[in-house]
PDB file of N, CA and C in Angstrom:
ATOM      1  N   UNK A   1      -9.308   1.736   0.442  1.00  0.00           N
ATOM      2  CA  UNK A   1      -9.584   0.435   1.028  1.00  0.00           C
ATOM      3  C   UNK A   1     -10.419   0.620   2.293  1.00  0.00           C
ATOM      4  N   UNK A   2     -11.243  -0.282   2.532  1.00  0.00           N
ATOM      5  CA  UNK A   2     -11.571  -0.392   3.627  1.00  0.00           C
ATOM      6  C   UNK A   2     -11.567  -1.135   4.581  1.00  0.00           C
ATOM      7  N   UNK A   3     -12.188  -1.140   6.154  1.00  0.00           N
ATOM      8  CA  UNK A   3     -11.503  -1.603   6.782  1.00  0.00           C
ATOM      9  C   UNK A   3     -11.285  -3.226   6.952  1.00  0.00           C
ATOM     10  N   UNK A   4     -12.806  -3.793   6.181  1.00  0.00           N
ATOM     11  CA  UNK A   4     -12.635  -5.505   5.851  1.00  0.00           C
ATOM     12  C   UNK A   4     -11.550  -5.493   4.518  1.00  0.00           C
ATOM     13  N   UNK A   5     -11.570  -4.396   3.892  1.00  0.00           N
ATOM     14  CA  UNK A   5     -10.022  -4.940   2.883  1.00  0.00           C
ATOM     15  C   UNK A   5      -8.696  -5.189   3.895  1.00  0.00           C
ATOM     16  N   UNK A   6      -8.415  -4.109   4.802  1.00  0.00           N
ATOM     17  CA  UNK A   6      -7.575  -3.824   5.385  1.00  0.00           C
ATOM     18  C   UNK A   6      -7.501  -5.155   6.500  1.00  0.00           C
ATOM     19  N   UNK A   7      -8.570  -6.128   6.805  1.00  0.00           N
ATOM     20  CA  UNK A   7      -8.250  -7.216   7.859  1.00  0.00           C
ATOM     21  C   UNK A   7      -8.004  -8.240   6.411  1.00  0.00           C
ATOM     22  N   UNK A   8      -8.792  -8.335   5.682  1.00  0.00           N
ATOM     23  CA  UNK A   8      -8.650  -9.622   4.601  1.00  0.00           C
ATOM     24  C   UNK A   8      -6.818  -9.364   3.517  1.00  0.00           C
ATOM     25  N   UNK A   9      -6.554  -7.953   3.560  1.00  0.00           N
ATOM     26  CA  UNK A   9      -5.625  -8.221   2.783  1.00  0.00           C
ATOM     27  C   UNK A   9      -4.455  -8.358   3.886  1.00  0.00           C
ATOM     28  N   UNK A  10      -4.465  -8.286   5.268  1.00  0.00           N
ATOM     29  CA  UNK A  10      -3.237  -8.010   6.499  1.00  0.00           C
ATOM     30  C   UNK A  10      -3.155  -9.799   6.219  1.00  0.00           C
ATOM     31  N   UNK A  11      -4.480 -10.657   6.457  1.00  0.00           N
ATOM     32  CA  UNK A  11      -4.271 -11.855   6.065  1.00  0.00           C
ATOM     33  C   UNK A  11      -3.502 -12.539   5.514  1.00  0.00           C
ATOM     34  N   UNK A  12      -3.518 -12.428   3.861  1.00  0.00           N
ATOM     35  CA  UNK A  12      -3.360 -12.849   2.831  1.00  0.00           C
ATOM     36  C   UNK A  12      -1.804 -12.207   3.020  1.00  0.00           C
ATOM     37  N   UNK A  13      -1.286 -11.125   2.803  1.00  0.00           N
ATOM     38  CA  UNK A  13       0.061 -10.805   3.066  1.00  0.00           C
ATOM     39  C   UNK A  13       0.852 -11.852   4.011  1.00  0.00           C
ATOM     40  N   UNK A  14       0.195 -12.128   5.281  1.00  0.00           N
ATOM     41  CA  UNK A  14       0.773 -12.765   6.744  1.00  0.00           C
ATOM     42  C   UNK A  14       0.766 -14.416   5.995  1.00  0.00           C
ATOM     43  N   UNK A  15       0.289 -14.806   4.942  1.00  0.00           N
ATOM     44  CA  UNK A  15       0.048 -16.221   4.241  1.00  0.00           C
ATOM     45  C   UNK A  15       1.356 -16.134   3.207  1.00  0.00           C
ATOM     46  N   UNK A  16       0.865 -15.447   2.476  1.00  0.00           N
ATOM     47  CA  UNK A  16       2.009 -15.523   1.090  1.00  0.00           C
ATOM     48  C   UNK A  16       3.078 -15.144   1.392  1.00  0.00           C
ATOM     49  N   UNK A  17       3.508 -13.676   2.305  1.00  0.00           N
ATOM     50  CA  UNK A  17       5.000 -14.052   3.018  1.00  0.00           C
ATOM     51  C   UNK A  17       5.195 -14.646   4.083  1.00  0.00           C
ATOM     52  N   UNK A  18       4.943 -15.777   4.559  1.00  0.00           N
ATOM     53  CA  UNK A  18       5.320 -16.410   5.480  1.00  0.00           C
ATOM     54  C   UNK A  18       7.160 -17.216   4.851  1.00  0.00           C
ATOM     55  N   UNK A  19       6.872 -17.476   3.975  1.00  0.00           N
ATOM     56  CA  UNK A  19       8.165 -17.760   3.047  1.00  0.00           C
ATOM     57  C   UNK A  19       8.091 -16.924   2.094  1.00  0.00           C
ATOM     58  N   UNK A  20       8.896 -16.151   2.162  1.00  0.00           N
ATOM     59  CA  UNK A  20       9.096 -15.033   1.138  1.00  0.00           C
ATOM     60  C   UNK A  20       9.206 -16.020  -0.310  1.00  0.00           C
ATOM     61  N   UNK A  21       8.158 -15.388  -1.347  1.00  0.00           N
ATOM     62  CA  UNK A  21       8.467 -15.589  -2.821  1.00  0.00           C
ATOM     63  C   UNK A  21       9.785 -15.465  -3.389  1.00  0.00           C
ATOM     64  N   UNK A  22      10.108 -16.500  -4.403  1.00  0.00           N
ATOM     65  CA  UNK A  22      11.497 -15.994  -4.829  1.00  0.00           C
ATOM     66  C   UNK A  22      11.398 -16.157  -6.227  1.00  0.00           C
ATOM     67  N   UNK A  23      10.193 -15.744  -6.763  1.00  0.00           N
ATOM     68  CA  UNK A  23       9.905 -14.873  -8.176  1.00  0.00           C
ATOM     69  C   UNK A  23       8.652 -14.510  -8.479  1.00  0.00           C
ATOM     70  N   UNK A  24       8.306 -13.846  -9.159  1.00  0.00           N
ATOM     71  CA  UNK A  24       7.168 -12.872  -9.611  1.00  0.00           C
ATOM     72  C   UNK A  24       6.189 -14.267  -9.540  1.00  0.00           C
ATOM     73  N   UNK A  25       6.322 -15.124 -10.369  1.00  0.00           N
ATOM     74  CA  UNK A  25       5.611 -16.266 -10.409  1.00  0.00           C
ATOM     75  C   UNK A  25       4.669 -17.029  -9.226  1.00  0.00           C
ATOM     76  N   UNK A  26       6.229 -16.967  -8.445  1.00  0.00           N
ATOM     77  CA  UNK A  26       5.822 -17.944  -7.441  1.00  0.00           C
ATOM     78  C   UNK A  26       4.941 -17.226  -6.537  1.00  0.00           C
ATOM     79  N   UNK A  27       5.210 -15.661  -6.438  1.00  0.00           N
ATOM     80  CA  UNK A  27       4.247 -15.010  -5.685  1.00  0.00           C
ATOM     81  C   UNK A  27       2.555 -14.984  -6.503  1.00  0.00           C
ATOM     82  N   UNK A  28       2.485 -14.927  -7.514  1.00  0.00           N
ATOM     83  CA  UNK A  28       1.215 -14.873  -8.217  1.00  0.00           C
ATOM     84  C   UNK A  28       0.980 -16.295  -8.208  1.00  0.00           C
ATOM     85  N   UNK A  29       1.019 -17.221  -7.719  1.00  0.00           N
ATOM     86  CA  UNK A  29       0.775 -18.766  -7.190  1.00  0.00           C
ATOM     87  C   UNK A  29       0.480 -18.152  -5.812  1.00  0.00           C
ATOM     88  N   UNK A  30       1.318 -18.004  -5.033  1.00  0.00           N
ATOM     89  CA  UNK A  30       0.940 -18.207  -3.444  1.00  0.00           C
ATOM     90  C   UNK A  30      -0.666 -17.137  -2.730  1.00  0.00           C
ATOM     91  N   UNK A  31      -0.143 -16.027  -4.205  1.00  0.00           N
ATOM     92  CA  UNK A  31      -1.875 -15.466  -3.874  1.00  0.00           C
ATOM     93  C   UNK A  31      -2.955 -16.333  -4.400  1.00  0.00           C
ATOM     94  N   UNK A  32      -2.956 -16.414  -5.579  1.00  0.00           N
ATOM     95  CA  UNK A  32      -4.023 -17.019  -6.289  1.00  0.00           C
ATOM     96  C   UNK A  32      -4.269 -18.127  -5.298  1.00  0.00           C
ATOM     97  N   UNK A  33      -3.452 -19.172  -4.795  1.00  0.00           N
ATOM     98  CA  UNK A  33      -3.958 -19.965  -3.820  1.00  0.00           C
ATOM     99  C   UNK A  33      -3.909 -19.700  -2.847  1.00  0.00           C
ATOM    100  N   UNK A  34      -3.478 -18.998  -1.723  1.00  0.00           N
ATOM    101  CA  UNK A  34      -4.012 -18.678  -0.867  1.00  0.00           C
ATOM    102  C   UNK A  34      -5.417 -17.641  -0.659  1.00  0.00           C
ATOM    103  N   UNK A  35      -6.095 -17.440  -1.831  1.00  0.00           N
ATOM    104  CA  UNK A  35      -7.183 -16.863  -2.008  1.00  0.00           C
ATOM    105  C   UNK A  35      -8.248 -17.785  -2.462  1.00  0.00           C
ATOM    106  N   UNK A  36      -7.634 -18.888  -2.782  1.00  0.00           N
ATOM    107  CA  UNK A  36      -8.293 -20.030  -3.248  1.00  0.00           C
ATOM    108  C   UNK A  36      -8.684 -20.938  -1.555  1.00  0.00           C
ATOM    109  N   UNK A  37      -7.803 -20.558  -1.234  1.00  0.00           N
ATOM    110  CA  UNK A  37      -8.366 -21.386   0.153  1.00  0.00           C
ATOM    111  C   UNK A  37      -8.038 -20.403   1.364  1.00  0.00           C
ATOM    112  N   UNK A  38      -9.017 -19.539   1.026  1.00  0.00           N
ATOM    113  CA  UNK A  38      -9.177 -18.396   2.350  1.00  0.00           C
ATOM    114  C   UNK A  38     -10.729 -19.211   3.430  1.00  0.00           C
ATOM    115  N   UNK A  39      -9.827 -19.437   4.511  1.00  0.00           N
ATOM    116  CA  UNK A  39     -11.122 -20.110   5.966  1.00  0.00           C
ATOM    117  C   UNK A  39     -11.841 -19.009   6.028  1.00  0.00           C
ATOM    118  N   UNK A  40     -13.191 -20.479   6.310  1.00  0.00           N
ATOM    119  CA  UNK A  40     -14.418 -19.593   5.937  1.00  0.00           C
ATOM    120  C   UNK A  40     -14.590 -18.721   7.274  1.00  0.00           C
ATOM    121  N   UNK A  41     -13.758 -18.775   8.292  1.00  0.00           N
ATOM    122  CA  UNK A  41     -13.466 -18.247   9.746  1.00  0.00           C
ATOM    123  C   UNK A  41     -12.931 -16.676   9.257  1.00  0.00           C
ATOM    124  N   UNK A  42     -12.219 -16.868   8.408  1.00  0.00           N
ATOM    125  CA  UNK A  42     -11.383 -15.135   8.263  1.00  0.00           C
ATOM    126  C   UNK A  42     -12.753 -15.052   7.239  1.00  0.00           C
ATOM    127  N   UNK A  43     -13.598 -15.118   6.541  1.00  0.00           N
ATOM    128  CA  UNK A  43     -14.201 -14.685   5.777  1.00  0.00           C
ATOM    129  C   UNK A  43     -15.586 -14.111   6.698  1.00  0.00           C
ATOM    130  N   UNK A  44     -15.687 -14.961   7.880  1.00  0.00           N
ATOM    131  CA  UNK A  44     -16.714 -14.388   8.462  1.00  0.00           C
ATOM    132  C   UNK A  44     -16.892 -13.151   9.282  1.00  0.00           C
ATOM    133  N   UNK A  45     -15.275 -13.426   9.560  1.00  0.00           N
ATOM    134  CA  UNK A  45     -14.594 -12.397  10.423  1.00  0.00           C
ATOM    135  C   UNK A  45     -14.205 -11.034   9.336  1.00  0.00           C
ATOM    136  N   UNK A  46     -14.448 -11.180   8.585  1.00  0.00           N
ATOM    137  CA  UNK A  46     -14.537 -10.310   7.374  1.00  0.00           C
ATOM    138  C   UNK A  46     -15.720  -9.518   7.112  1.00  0.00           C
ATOM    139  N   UNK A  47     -16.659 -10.431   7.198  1.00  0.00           N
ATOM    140  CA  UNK A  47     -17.910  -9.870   6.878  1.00  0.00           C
ATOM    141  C   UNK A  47     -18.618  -9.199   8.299  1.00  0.00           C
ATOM    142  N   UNK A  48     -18.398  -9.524   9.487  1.00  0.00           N
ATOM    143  CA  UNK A  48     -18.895  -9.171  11.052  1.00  0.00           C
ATOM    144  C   UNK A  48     -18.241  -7.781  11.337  1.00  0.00           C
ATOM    145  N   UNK A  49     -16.614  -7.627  10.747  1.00  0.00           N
ATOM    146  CA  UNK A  49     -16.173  -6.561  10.853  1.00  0.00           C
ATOM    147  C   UNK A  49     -16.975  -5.259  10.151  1.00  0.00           C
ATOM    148  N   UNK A  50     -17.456  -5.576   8.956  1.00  0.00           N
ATOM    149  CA  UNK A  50     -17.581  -5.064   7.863  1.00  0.00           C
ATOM    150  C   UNK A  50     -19.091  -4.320   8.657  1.00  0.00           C
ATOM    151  N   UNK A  51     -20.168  -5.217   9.491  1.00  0.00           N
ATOM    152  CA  UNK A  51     -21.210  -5.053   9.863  1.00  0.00           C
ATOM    153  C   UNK A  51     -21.281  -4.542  11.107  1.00  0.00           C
ATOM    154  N   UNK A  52     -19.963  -4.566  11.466  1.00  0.00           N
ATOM    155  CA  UNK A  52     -19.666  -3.566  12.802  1.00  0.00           C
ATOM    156  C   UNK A  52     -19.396  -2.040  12.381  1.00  0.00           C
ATOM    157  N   UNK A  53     -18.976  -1.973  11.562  1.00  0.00           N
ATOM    158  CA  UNK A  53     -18.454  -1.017  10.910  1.00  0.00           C
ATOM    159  C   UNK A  53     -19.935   0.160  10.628  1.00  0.00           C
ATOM    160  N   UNK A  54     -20.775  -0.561   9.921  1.00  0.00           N
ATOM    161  CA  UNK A  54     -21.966  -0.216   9.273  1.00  0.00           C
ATOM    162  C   UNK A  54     -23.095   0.318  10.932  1.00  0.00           C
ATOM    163  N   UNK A  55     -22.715  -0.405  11.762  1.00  0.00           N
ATOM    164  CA  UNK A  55     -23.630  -0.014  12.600  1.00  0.00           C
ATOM    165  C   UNK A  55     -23.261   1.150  13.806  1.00  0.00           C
ATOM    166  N   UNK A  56     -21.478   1.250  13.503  1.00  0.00           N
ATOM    167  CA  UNK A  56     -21.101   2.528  14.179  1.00  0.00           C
ATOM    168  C   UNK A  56     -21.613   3.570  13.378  1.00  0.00           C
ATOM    169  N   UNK A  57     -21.367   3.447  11.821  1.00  0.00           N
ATOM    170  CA  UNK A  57     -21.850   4.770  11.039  1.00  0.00           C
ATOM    171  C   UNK A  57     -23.300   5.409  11.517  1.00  0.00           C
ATOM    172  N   UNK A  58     -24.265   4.145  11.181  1.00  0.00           N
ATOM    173  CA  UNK A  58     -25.632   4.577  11.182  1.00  0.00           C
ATOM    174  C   UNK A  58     -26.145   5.011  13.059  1.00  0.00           C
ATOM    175  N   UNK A  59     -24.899   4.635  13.807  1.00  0.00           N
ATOM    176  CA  UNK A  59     -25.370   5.372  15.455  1.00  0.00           C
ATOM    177  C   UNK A  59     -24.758   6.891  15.395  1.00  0.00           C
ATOM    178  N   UNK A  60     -23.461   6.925  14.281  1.00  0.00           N
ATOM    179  CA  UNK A  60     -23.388   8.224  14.222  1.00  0.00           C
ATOM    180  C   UNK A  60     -23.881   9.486  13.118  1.00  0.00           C
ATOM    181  N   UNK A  61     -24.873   8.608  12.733  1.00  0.00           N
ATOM    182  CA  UNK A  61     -25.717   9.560  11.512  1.00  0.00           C
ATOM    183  C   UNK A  61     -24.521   9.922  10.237  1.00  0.00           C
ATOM    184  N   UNK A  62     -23.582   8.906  10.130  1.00  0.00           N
ATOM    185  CA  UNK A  62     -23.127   9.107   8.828  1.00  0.00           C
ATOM    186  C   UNK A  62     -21.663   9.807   9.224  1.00  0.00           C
ATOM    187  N   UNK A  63     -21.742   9.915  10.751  1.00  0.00           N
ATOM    188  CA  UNK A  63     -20.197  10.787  10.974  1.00  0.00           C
ATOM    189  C   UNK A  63     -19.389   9.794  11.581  1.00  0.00           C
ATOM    190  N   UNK A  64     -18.120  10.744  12.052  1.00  0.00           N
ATOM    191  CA  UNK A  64     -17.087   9.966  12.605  1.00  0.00           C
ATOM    192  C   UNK A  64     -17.194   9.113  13.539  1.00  0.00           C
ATOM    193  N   UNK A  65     -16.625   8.297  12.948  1.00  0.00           N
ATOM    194  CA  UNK A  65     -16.830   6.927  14.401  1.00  0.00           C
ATOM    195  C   UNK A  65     -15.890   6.413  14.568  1.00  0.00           C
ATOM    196  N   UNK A  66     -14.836   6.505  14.148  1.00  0.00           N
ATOM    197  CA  UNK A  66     -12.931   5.619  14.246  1.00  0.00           C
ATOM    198  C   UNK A  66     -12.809   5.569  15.558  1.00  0.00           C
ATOM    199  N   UNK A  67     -13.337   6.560  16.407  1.00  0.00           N
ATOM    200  CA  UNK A  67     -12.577   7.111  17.879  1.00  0.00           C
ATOM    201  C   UNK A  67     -13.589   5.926  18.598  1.00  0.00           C
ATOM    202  N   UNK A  68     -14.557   5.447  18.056  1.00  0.00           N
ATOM    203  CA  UNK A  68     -15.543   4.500  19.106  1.00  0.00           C
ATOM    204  C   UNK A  68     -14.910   2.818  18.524  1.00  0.00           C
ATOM    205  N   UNK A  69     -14.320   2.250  17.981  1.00  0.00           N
ATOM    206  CA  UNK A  69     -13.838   1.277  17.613  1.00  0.00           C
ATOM    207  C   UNK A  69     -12.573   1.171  18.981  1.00  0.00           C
TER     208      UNK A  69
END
Protein backbone atom coordinates (compact mmCIF):
# COMPACT_ATOMS: atom_id res chain seq x y z
CA UNK A 1 0.00 0.00 0.00
CA UNK A 2 0.84 3.25 -0.31
CA UNK A 3 0.91 6.18 1.38
CA UNK A 4 -2.50 7.84 -0.34
CA UNK A 5 -3.90 4.15 0.28
CA UNK A 6 -2.76 4.40 3.76
CA UNK A 7 -4.62 8.19 4.31
CA UNK A 8 -7.80 7.05 2.05
CA UNK A 9 -8.17 3.65 3.68
CA UNK A 10 -7.36 5.27 7.72
CA UNK A 11 -10.58 7.24 6.36
CA UNK A 12 -12.92 4.85 5.30
CA UNK A 13 -12.09 2.52 8.42
CA UNK A 14 -12.68 5.90 10.89
CA UNK A 15 -16.41 5.98 8.69
CA UNK A 16 -17.56 2.38 8.67
CA UNK A 17 -16.48 1.79 12.32
CA UNK A 18 -17.75 4.62 13.76
CA UNK A 19 -20.70 2.14 14.73
CA UNK A 20 -19.30 -1.02 14.66
CA UNK A 21 -21.04 -3.46 11.94
CA UNK A 22 -23.07 -6.15 13.36
CA UNK A 23 -22.82 -8.49 10.29
CA UNK A 24 -20.75 -9.29 7.35
CA UNK A 25 -23.54 -7.58 5.39
CA UNK A 26 -23.99 -4.63 7.06
CA UNK A 27 -20.28 -3.99 6.90
CA UNK A 28 -20.16 -4.60 2.99
CA UNK A 29 -23.06 -1.77 2.92
CA UNK A 30 -21.25 0.72 5.13
CA UNK A 31 -18.13 0.36 2.72
CA UNK A 32 -19.72 0.24 -0.49
CA UNK A 33 -21.42 3.48 0.71
CA UNK A 34 -19.19 5.12 2.35
CA UNK A 35 -17.04 4.83 -0.80
CA UNK A 36 -19.93 5.90 -2.62
CA UNK A 37 -19.85 9.14 -0.92
CA UNK A 38 -16.17 9.75 -0.21
CA UNK A 39 -15.74 14.18 0.01
CA UNK A 40 -14.28 15.40 -2.73
CA UNK A 41 -12.00 17.21 0.23
CA UNK A 42 -10.45 13.67 1.38
CA UNK A 43 -10.10 12.85 -2.30
CA UNK A 44 -8.08 15.87 -2.93
CA UNK A 45 -6.27 15.45 0.04
CA UNK A 46 -5.57 12.13 -1.42
CA UNK A 47 -4.33 13.07 -4.49
CA UNK A 48 -1.88 16.34 -3.00
CA UNK A 49 -0.50 13.72 -0.65
CA UNK A 50 0.15 11.39 -3.35
CA UNK A 51 2.01 14.53 -5.30
CA UNK A 52 3.92 15.35 -2.32
CA UNK A 53 5.09 12.16 -2.16
CA UNK A 54 6.27 12.13 -5.93
CA UNK A 55 8.18 15.30 -5.51
CA UNK A 56 10.22 14.14 -2.36
CA UNK A 57 11.26 11.05 -4.54
CA UNK A 58 12.31 12.96 -7.64
CA UNK A 59 14.50 15.69 -5.05
CA UNK A 60 15.93 12.51 -3.87
CA UNK A 61 16.83 10.88 -7.20
CA UNK A 62 14.65 7.89 -6.52
CA UNK A 63 16.01 7.40 -2.79
CA UNK A 64 14.93 7.61 0.64
CA UNK A 65 12.84 10.29 1.63
CA UNK A 66 10.43 9.04 4.72
CA UNK A 67 12.97 10.91 7.09
CA UNK A 68 12.04 14.42 5.10
CA UNK A 69 8.14 14.05 5.50
Amino acid sequence: MTSPDFYLWGYLKNVVYEHPPTTREDMMLRIRTTCANIPRAVLLRTVEEFHQQIELCTEQNGGVFEHLR
